[in-house]
Protein backbone atom coordinates (compact mmCIF):
# COMPACT_ATOMS: atom_id res chain seq x y z
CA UNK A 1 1.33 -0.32 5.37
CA UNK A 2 3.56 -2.44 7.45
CA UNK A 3 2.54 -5.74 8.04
CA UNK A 4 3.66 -9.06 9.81
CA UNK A 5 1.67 -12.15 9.33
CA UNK A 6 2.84 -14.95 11.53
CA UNK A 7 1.21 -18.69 10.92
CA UNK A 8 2.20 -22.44 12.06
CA UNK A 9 1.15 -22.27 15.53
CA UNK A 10 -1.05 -25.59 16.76
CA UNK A 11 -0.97 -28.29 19.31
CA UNK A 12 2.33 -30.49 19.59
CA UNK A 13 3.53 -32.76 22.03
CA UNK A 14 6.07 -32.37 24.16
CA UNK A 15 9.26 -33.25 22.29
CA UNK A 16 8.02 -32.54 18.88
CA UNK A 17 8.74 -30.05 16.33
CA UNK A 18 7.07 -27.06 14.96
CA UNK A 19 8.00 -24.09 12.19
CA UNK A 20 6.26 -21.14 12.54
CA UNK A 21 6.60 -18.49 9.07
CA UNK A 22 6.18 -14.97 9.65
CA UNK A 23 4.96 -13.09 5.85
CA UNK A 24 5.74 -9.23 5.76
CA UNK A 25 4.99 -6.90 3.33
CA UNK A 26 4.69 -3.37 3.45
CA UNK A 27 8.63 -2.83 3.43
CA UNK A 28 12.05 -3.66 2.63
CA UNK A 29 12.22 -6.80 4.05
CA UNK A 30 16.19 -7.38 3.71
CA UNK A 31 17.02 -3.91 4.98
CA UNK A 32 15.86 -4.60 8.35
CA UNK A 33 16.28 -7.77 11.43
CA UNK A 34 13.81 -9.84 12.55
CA UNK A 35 12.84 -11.07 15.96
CA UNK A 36 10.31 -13.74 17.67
CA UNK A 37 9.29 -12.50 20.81
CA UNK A 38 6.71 -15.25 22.73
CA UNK A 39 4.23 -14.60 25.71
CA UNK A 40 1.99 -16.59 27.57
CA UNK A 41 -1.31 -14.55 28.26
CA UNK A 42 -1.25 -12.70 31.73
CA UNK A 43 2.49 -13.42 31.49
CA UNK A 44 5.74 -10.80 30.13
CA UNK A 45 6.85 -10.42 26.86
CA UNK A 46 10.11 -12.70 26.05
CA UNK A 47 12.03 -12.11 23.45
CA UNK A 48 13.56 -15.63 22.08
CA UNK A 49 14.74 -15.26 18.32
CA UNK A 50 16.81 -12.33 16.28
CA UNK A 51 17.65 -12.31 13.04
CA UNK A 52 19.74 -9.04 11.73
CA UNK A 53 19.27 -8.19 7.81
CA UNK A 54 21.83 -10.26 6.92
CA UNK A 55 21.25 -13.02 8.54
CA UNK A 56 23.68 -12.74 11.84
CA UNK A 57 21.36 -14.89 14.48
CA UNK A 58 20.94 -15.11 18.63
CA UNK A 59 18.81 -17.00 20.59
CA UNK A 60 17.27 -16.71 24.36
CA UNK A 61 18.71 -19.07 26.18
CA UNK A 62 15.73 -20.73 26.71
CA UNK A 63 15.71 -21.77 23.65
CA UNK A 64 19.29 -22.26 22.78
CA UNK A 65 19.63 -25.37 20.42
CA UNK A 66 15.80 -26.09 20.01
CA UNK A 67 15.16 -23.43 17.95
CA UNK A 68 16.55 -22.15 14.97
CA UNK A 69 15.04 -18.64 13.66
CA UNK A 70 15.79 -18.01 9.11
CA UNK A 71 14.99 -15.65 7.12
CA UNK A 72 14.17 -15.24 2.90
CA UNK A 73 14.43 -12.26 1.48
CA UNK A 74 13.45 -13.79 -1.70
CA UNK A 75 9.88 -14.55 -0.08
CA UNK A 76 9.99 -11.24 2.33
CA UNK A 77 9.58 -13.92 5.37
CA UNK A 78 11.15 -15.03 8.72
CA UNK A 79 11.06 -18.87 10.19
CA UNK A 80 11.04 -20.16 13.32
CA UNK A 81 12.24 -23.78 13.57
CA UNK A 82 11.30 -25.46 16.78
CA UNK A 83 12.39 -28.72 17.90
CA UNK A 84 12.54 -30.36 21.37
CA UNK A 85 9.44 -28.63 22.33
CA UNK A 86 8.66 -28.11 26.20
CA UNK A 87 5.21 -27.60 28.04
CA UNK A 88 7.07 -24.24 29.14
CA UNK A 89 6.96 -23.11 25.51
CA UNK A 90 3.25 -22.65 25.36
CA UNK A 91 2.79 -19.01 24.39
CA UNK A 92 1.81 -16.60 21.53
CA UNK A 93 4.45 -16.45 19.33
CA UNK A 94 4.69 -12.66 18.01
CA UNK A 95 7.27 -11.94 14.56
CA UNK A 96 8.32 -8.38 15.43
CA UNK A 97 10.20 -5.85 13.31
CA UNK A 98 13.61 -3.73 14.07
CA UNK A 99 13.89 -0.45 12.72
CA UNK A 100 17.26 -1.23 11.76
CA UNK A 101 19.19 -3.51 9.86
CA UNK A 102 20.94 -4.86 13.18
CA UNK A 103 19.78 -3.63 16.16
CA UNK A 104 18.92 -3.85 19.72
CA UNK A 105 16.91 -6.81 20.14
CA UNK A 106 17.48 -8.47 23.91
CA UNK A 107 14.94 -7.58 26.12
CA UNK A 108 11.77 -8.99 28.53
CA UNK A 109 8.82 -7.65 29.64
CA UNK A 110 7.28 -4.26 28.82
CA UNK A 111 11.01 -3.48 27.43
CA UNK A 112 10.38 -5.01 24.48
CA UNK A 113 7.63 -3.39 23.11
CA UNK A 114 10.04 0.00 21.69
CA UNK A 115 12.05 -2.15 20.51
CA UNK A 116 10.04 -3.08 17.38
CA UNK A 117 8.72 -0.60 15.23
CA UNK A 118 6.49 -3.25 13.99
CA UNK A 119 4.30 -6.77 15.50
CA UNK A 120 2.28 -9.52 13.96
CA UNK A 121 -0.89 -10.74 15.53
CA UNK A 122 0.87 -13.47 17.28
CA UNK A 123 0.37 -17.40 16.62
CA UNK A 124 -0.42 -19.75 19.60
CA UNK A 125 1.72 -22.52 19.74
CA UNK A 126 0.02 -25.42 22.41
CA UNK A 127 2.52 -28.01 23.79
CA UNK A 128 0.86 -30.71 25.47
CA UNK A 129 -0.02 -34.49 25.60
């Protein structure tokens, strides 16, 4: 019943901007955090973007004042603005769910799968000239 719909992904070039929406339904939304979690294929997991349920924010460091994850309640959704984009940030972006409304969230690799009780079917995000 759970589900996590992320969209936005494309091509950019380096130094540009990007939002990627994540749609859930299934749940209730505001009662739980939020996370982005990115991977390049044949690569780890890395978590980069938590939101809790109401609306206390962290970011990898990696990503630390490029991105900017949000969330709407009102439209049952999670954003992630991205700005300042690298060739390093090439990777499926996955919109994960917490169990909880503030939770455990930091994590790479294989740790971050139990983490989330719930993933989206990730949305590729190319940066390149």
């Amino acid at each position: 019943q759970v589900q996590l719909v992320e969209s936005g992904g494309g091509l950019v070039q380096p130094g540009g901007s990007l939002t990627l929406s994540c749609t859930t339904s299934g749940f209730d939304f505001s009662r739980y955090a939020m996370a982005w979690v990115r991977q390049v294929p044949g690569k780890r997991l890395e978590w980069t973007a938590y939101i809790s349920g109401n609306g206390r924010i962290d970011h990898a460091d990696f990503v630390k004042n490029r991105f900017m994850v949000s969330r709407d309640n009102a439209k049952n959704s999670v954003y992630l603005q991205m700005h300042s984009l690298e060739r390093d940030d090439t990777a499926v972006y996955y919109c994960a769910k917490l169990p909880t409304f503030d939770g455990r969230y930091y994590c790479f690799g294989d740790a971050c799968r139990p983490l989330y009780d719930a993933w989206g079917q990730g949305t590729q995000v190319t940066v390149s000239s």
